[in-house]
C-alpha atoms as a PDB file:
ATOM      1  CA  UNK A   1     -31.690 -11.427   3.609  1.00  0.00           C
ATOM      2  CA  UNK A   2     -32.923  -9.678   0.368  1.00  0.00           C
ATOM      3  CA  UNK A   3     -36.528  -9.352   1.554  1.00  0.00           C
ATOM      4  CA  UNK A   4     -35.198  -7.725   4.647  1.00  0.00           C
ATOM      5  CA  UNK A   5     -32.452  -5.799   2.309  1.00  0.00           C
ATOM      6  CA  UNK A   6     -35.871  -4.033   0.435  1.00  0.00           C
ATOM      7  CA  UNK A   7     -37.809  -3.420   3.179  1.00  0.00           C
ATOM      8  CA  UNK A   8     -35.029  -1.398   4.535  1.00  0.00           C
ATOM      9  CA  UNK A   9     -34.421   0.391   1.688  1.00  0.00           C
ATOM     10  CA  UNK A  10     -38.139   1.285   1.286  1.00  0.00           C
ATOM     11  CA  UNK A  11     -37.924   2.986   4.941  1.00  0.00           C
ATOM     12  CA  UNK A  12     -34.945   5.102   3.923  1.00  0.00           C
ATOM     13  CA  UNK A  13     -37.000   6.264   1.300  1.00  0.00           C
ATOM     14  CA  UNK A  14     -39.485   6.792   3.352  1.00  0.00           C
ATOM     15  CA  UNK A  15     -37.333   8.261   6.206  1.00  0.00           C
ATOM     16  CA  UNK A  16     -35.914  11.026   3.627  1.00  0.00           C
ATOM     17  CA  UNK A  17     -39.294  12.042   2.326  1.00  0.00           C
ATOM     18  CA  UNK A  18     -40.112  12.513   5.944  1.00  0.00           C
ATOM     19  CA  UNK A  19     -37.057  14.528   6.816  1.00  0.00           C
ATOM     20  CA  UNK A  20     -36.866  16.884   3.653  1.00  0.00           C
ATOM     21  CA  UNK A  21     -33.566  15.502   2.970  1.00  0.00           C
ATOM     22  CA  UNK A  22     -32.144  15.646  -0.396  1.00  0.00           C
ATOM     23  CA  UNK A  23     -28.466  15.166   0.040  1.00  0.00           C
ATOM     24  CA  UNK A  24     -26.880  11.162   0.329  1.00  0.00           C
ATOM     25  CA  UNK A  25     -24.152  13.083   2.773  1.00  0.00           C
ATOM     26  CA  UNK A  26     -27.245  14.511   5.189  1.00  0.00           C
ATOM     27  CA  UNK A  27     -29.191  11.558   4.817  1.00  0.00           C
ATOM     28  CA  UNK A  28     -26.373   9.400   6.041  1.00  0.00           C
ATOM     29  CA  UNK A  29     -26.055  12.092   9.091  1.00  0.00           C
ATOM     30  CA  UNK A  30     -29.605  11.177  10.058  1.00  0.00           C
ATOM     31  CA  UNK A  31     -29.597   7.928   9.611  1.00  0.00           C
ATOM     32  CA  UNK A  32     -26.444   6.990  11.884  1.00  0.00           C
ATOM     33  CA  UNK A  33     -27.400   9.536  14.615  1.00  0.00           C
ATOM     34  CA  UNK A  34     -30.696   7.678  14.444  1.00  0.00           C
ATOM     35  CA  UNK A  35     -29.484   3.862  14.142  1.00  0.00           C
ATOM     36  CA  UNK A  36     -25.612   4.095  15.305  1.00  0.00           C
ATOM     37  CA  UNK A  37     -26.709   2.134  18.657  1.00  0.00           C
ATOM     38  CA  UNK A  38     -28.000  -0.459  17.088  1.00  0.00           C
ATOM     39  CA  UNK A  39     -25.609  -1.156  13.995  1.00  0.00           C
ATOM     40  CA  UNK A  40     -22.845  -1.001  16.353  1.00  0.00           C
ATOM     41  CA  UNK A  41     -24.706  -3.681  19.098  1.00  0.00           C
ATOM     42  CA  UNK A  42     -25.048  -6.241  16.150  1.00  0.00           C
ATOM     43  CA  UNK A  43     -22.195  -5.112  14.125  1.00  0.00           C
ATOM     44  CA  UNK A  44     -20.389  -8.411  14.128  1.00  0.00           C
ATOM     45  CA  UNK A  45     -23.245 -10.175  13.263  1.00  0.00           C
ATOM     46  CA  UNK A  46     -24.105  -7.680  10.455  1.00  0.00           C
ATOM     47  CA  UNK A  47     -20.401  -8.081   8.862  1.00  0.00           C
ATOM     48  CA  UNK A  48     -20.934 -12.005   9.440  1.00  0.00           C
ATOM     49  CA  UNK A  49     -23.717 -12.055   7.569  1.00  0.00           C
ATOM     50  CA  UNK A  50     -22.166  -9.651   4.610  1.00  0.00           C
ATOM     51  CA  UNK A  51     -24.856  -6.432   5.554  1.00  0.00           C
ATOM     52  CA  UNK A  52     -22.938  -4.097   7.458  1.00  0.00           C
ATOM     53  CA  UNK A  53     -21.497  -2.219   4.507  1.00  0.00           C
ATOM     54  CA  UNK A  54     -24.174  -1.936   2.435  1.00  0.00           C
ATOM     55  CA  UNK A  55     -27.590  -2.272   4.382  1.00  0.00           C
ATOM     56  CA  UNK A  56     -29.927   0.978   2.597  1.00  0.00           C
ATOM     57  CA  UNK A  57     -27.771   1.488   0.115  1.00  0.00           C
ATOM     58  CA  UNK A  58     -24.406   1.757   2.836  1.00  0.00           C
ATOM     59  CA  UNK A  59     -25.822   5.231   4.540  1.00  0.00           C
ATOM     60  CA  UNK A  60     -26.133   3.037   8.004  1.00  0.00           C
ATOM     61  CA  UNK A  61     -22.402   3.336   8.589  1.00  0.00           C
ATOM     62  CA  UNK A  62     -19.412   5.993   7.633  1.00  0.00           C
ATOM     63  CA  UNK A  63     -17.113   2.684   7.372  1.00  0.00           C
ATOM     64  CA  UNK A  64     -15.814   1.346   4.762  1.00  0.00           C
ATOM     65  CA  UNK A  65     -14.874  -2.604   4.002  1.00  0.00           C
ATOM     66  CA  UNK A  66     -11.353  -4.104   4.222  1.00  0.00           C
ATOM     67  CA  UNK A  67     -12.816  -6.988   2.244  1.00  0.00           C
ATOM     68  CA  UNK A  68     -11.965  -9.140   5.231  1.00  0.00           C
ATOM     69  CA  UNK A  69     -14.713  -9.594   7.818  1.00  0.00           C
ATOM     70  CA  UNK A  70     -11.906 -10.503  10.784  1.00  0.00           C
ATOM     71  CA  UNK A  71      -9.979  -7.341  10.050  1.00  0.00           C
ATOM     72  CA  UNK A  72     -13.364  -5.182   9.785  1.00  0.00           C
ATOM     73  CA  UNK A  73     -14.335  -6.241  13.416  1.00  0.00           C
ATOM     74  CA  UNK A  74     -11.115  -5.521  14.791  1.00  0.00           C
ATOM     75  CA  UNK A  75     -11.329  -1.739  13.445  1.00  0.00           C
ATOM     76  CA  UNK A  76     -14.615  -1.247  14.596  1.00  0.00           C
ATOM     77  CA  UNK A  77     -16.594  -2.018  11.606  1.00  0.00           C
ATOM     78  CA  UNK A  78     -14.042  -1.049   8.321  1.00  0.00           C
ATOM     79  CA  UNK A  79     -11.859   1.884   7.316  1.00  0.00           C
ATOM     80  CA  UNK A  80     -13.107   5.380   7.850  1.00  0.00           C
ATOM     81  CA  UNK A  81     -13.894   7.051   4.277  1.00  0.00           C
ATOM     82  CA  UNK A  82     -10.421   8.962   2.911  1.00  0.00           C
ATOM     83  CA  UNK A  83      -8.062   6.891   5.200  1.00  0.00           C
ATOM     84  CA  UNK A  84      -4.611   5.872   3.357  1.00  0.00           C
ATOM     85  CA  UNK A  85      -3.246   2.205   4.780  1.00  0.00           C
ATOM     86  CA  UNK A  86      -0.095   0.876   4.647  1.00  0.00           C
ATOM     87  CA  UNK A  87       0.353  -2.544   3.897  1.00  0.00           C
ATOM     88  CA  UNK A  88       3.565  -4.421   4.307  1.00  0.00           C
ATOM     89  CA  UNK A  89       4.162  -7.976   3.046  1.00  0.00           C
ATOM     90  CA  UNK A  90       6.230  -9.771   0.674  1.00  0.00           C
ATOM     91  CA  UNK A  91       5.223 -11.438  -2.318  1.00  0.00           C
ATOM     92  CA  UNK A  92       3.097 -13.972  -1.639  1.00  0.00           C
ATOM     93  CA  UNK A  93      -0.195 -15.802  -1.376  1.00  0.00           C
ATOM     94  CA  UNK A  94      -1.759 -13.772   1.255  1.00  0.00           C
ATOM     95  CA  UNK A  95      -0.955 -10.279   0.114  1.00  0.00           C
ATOM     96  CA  UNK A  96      -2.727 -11.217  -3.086  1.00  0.00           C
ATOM     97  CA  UNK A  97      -5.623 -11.855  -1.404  1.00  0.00           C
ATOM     98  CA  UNK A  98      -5.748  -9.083   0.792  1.00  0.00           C
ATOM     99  CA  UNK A  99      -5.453  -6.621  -1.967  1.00  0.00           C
ATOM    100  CA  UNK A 100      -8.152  -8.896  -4.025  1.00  0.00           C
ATOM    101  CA  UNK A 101      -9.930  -8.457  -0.764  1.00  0.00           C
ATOM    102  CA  UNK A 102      -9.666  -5.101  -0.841  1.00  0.00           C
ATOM    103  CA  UNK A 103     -10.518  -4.261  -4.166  1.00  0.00           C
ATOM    104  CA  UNK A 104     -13.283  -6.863  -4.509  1.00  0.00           C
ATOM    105  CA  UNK A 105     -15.003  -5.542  -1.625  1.00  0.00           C
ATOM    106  CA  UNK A 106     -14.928  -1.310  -3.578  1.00  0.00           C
ATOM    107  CA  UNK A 107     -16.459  -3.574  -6.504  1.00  0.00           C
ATOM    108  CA  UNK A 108     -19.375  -5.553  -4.458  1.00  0.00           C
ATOM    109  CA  UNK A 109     -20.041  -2.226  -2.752  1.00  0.00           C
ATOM    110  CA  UNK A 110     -20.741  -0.021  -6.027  1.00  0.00           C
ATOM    111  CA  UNK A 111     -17.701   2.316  -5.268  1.00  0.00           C
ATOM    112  CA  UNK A 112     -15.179   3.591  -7.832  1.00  0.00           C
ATOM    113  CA  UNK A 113     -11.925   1.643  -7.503  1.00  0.00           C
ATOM    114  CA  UNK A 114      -8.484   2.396  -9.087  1.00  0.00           C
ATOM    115  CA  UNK A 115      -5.584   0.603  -9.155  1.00  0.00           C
ATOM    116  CA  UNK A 116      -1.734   2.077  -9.781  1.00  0.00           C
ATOM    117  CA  UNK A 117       0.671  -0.580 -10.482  1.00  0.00           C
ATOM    118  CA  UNK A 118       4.429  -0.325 -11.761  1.00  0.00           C
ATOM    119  CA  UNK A 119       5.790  -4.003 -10.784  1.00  0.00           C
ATOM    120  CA  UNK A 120       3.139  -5.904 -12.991  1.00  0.00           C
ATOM    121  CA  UNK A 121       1.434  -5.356 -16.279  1.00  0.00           C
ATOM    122  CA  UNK A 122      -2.307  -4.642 -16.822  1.00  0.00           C
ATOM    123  CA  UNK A 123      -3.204  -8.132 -17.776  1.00  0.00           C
ATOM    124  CA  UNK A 124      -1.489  -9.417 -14.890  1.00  0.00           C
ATOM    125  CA  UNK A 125      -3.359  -6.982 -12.114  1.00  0.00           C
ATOM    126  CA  UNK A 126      -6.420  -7.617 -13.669  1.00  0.00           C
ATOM    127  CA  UNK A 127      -5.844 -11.582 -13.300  1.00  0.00           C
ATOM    128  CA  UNK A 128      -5.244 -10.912 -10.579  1.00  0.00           C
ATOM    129  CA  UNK A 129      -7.807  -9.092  -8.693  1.00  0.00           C
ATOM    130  CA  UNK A 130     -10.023 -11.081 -10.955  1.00  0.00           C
ATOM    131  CA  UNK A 131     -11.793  -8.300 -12.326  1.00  0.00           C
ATOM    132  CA  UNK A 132     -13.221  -7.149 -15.633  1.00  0.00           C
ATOM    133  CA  UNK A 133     -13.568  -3.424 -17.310  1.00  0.00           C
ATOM    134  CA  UNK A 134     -16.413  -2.092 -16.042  1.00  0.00           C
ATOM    135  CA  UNK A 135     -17.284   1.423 -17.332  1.00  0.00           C
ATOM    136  CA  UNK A 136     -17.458   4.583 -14.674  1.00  0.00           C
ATOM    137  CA  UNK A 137     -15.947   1.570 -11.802  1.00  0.00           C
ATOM    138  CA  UNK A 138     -12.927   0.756 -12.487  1.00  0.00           C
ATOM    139  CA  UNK A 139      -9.683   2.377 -13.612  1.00  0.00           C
ATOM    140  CA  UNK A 140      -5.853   0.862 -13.899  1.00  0.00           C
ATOM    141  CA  UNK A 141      -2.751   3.704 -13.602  1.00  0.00           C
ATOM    142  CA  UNK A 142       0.021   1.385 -15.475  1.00  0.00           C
ATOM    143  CA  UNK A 143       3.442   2.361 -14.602  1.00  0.00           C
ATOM    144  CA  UNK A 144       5.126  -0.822 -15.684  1.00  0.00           C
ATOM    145  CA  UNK A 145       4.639  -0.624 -19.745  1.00  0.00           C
ATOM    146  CA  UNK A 146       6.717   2.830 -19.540  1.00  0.00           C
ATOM    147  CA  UNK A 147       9.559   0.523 -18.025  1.00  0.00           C
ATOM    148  CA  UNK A 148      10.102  -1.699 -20.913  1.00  0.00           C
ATOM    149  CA  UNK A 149       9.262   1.053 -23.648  1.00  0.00           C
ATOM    150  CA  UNK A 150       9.429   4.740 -24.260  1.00  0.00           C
ATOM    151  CA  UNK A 151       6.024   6.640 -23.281  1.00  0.00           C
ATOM    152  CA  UNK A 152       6.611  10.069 -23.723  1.00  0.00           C
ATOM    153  CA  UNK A 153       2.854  11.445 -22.284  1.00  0.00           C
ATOM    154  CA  UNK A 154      -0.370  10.015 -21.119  1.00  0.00           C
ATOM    155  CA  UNK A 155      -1.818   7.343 -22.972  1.00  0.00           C
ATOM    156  CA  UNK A 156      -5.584   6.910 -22.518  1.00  0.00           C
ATOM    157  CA  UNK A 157      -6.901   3.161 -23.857  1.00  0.00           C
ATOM    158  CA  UNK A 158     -10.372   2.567 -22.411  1.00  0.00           C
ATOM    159  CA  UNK A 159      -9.879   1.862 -18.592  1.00  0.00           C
ATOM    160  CA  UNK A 160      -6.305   2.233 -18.782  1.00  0.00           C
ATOM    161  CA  UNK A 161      -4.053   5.186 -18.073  1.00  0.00           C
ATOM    162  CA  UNK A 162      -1.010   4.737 -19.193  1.00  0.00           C
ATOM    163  CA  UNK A 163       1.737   6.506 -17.242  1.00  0.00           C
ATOM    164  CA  UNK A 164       5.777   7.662 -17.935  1.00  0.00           C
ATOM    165  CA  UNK A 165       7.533   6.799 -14.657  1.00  0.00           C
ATOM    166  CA  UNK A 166       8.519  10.440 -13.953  1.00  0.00           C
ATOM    167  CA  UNK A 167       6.884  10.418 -10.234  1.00  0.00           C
ATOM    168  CA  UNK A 168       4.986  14.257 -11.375  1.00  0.00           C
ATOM    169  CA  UNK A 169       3.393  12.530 -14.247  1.00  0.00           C
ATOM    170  CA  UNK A 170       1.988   9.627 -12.049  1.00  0.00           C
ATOM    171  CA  UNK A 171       0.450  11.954  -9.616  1.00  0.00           C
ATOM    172  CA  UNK A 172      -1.854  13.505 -12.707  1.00  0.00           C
ATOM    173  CA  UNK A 173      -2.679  10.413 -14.216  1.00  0.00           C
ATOM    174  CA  UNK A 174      -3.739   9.662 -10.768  1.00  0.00           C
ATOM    175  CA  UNK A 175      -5.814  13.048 -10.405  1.00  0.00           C
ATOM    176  CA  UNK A 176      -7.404  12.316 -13.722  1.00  0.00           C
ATOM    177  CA  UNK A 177      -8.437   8.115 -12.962  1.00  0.00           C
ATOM    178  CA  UNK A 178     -10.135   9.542  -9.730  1.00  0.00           C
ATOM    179  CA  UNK A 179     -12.342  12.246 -12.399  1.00  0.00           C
ATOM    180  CA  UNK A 180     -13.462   9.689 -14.067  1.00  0.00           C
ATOM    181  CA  UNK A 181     -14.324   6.996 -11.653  1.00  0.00           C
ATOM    182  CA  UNK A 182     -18.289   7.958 -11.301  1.00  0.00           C
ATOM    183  CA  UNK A 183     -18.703   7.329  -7.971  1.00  0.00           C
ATOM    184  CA  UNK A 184     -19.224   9.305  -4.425  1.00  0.00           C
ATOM    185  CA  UNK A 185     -16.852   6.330  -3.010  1.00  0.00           C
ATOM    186  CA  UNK A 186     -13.979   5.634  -3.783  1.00  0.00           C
ATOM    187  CA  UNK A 187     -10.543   3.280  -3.430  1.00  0.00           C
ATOM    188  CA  UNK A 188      -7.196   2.832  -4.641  1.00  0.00           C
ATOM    189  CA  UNK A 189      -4.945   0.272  -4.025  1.00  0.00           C
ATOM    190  CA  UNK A 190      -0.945   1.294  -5.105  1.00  0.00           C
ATOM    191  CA  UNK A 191       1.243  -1.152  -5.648  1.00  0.00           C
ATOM    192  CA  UNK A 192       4.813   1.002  -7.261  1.00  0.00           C
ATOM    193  CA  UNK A 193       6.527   1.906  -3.663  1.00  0.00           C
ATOM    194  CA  UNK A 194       8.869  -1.336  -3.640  1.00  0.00           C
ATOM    195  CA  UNK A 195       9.246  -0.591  -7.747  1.00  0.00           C
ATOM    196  CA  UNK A 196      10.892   3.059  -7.609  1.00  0.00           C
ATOM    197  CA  UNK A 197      12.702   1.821  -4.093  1.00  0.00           C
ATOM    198  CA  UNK A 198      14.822  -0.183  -6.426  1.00  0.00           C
ATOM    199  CA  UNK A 199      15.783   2.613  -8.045  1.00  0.00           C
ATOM    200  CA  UNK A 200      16.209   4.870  -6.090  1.00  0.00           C
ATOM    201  CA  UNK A 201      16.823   5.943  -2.517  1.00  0.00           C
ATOM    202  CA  UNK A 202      13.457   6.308  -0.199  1.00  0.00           C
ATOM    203  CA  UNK A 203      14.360  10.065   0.749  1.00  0.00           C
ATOM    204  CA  UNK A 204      14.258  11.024  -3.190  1.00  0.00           C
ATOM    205  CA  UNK A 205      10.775   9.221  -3.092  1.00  0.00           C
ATOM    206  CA  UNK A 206       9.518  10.110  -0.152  1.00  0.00           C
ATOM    207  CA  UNK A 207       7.798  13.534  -1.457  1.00  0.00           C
ATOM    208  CA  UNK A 208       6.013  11.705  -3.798  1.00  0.00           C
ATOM    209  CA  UNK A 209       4.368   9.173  -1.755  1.00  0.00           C
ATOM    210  CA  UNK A 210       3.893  12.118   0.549  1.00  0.00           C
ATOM    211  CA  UNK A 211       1.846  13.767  -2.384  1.00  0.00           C
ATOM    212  CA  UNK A 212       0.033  10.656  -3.421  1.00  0.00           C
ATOM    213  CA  UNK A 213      -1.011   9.951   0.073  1.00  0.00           C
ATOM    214  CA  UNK A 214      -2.203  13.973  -0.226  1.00  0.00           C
ATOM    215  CA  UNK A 215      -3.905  13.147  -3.095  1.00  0.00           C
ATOM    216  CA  UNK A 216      -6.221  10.565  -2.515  1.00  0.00           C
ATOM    217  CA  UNK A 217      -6.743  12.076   0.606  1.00  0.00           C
ATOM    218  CA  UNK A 218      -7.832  15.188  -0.338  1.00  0.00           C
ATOM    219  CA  UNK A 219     -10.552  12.995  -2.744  1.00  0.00           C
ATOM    220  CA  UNK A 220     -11.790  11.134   0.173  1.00  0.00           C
ATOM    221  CA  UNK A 221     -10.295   7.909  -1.541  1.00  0.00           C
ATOM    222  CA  UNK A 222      -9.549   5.446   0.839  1.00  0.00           C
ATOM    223  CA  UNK A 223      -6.289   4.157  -0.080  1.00  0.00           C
ATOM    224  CA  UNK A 224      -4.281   0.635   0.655  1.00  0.00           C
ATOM    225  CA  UNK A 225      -0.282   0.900  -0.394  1.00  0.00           C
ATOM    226  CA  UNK A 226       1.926  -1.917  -0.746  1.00  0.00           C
ATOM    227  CA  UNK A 227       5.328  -2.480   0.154  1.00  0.00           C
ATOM    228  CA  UNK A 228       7.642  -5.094   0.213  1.00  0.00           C
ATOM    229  CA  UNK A 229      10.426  -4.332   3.199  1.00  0.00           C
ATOM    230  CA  UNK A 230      14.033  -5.102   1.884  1.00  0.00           C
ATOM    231  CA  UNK A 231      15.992  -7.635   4.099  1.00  0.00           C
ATOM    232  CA  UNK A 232      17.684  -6.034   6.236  1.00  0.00           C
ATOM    233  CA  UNK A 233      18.882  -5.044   9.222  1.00  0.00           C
ATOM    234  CA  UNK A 234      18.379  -1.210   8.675  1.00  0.00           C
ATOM    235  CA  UNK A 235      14.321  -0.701   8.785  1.00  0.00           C
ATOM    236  CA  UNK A 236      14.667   2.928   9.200  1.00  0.00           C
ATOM    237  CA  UNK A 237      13.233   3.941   5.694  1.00  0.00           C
ATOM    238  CA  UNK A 238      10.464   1.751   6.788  1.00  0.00           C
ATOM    239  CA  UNK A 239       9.632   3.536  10.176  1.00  0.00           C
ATOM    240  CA  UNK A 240       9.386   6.537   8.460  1.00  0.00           C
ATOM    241  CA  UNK A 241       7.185   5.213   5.788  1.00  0.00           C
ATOM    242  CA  UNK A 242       4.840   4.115   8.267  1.00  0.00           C
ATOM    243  CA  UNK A 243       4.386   7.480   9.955  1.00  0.00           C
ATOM    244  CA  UNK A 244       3.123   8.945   6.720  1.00  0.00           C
ATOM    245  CA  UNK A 245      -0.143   6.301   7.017  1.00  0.00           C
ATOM    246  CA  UNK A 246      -3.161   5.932   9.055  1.00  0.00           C
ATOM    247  CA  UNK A 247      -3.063   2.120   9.948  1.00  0.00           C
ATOM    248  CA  UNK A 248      -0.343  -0.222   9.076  1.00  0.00           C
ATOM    249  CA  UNK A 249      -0.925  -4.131   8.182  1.00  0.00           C
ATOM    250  CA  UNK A 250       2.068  -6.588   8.376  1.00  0.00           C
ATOM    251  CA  UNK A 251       2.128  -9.769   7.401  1.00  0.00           C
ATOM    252  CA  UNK A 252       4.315 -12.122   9.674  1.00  0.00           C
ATOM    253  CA  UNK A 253       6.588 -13.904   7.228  1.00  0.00           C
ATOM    254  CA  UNK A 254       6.265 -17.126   9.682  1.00  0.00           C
ATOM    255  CA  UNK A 255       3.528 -19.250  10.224  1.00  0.00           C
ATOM    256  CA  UNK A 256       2.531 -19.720  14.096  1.00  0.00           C
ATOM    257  CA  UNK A 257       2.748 -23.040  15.636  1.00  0.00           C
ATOM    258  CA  UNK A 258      -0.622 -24.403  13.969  1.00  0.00           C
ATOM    259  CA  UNK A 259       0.864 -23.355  10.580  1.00  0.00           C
ATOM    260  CA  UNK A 260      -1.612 -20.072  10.300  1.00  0.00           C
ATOM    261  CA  UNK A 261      -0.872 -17.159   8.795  1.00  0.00           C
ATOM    262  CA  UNK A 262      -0.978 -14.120  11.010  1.00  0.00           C
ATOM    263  CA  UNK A 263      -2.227 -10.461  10.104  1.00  0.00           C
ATOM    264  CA  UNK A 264      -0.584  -7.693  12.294  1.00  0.00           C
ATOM    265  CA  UNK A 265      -2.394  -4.516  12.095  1.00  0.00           C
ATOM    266  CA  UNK A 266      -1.208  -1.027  13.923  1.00  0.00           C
ATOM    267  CA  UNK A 267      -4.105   1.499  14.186  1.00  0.00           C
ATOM    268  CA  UNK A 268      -2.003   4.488  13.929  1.00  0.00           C
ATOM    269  CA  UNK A 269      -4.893   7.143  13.219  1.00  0.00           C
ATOM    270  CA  UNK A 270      -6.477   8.304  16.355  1.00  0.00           C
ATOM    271  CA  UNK A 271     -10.328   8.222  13.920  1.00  0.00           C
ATOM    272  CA  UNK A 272      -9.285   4.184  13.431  1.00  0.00           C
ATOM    273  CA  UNK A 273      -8.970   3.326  17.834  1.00  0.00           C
ATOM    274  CA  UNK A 274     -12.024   2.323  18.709  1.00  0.00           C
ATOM    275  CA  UNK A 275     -13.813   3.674  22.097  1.00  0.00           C
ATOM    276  CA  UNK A 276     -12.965   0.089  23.858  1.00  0.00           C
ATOM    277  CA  UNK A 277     -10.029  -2.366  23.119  1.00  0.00           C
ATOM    278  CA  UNK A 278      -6.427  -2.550  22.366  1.00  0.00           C
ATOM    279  CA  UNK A 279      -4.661   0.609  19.482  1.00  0.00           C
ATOM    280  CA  UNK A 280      -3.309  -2.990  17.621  1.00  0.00           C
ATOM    281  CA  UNK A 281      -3.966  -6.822  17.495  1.00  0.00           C
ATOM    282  CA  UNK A 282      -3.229  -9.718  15.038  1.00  0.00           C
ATOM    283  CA  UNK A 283      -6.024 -11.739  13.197  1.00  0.00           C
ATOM    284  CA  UNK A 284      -5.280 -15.405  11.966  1.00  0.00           C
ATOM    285  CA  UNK A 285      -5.246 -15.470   8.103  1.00  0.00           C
ATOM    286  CA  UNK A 286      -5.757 -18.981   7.478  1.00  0.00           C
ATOM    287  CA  UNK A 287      -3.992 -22.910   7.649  1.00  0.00           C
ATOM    288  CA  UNK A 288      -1.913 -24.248   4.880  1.00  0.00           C
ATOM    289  CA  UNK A 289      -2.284 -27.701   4.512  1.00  0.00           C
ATOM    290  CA  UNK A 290       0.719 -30.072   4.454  1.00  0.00           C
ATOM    291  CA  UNK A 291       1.367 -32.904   1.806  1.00  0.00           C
ATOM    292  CA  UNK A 292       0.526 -32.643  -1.678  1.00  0.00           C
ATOM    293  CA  UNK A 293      -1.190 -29.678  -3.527  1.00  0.00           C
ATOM    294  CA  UNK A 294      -0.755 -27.708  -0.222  1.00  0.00           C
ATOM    295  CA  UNK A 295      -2.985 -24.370  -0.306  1.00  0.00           C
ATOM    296  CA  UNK A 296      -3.365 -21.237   1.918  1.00  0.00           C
ATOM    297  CA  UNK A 297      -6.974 -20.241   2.437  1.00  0.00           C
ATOM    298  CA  UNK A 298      -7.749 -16.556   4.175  1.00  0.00           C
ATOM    299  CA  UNK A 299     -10.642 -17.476   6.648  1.00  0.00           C
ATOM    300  CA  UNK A 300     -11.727 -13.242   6.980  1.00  0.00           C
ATOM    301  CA  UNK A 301     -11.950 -13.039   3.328  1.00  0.00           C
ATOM    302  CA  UNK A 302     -15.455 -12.098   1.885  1.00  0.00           C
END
């Protein structure tokens, strides 16, 4: 596929000198109205093959990756640019690799990714989305270090902003990791929801997430929360957390009958319902393996 890759990206070049067009933003406008048949007729194929999201230089599609190829099908091709997602899931296996997913994909792709976190420390997030500092492409929002000592104001150290807890204080360390991120793309993934619900009721947190969701937004940032739902009966605080969201991803906490792991995902946003198919659907996650040393692989994961 690289040979192909090139010659593709030699007729963009080509396709902008021809078109006087200077701008990525009108560039990508041609290009889709020109191609958007096509990508879309072998769009499955495309993702299959790991192309869709980047073929000349991503300006053949206004989508962005999940990470997952399954889930990218299902909404017709990725996440639109600026969308905020909503993912709900308890501790476990498969969340981890659907935000590694997630965040792996921003990296492959070139785009600026941040990360907030308040339930693990900066060592930990970065173990576990397996990623290094990378200058300009990465930048970690830690919450959790202010929970075990004083931090009185920001804290810059390299790629880290360190954050007090105070909810105002989060939101401009957020505003300044999305400055410096030097990228037109760009992705968050915030993990502190279930953190401050422990704490505190979910109608004195509510306006924040509110402004966070604002926030990113307002940067075009397409952004994937995380939640862990309490046990129990009550899920009203949930229901109204969805609402604030454009899609909603729920991971069943029980296997199906073939022991796979099942992906619920609720297209909320009227931009993420494709022209044909079902508003929701399920994809399978992967098979955990019984006996010894027993595993749980994600089959849609990059």
């Amino acid at each position: 596929s690289e040979p192909f890759v090139g010659f593709l990206d030699r007729l963009v070049e080509h396709f902008a000198m021809a078109g006087d067009l200077v701008s990525r933003k009108d560039l990508g406008t041609a290009l889709r109205a020109n191609s958007g048949r096509t990508m879309r007729r072998f769009q499955d194929f495309l993702i299959d093959e790991g192309l869709f999201h980047n073929l000349a230089r991503g300006l053949l599609t206004d989508r962005v990756s999940t990470g997952m190829r399954e889930l990218d099908k299902a909404l017709g091709g990725g996440l639109p640019q600026g969308v905020a997602v909503l993912l709900l899931a308890n501790p476990s296996d498969e969340r981890e690799r659907i935000t590694r997913a997630f965040i792996g994909a921003g990296m492959k792709n070139g785009e600026g990714c941040l990360v907030v976190s308040a339930s693990r420390s900066p060592e930990q997030v970065r173990a576990d989305l397996q990623t290094r500092a990378t200058p300009g492409r990465f930048i970690l929002v830690d919450c959790y270090t202010a929970r075990l000592e004083e931090i009185p104001t920001l804290q810059i150290r390299e790629d880290t902003i360190v954050s007090p807890v105070d909810p105002s204080v989060v939101g401009v360390a957020i505003s300044r990791g999305l400055d410096s991120l030097k990228s037109e793309s760009r992705r968050a993934l915030v993990d502190m929801i279930s953190a401050y619900a422990m704490s505190s009721p979910m109608d004195k947190i509510y306006p924040f997430i509110l402004e966070m969701i604002h926030l990113l937004r307002g940067s075009n940032c397409t952004s994937l929360f995380v939640f862990n739902p309490p046990e129990s009966e009550d899920q009203s605080d949930t229901l109204v957390l969805e609402e604030l969201f454009d899609c909603v991803l729920k991971v069943r906490k029980d296997k199906d009958r073939n022991g796979q792991a099942v992906l619920d995902f609720e297209k909320m946003g009227s931009q993420l319902t494709p022209k044909a198919g079902a508003p929701d659907g399920s994809i399978f996650m992967g098979q955990r393996t019984s006996g010894p040393g027993a595993s749980v692989g994600i089959a849609c994961e990059v």
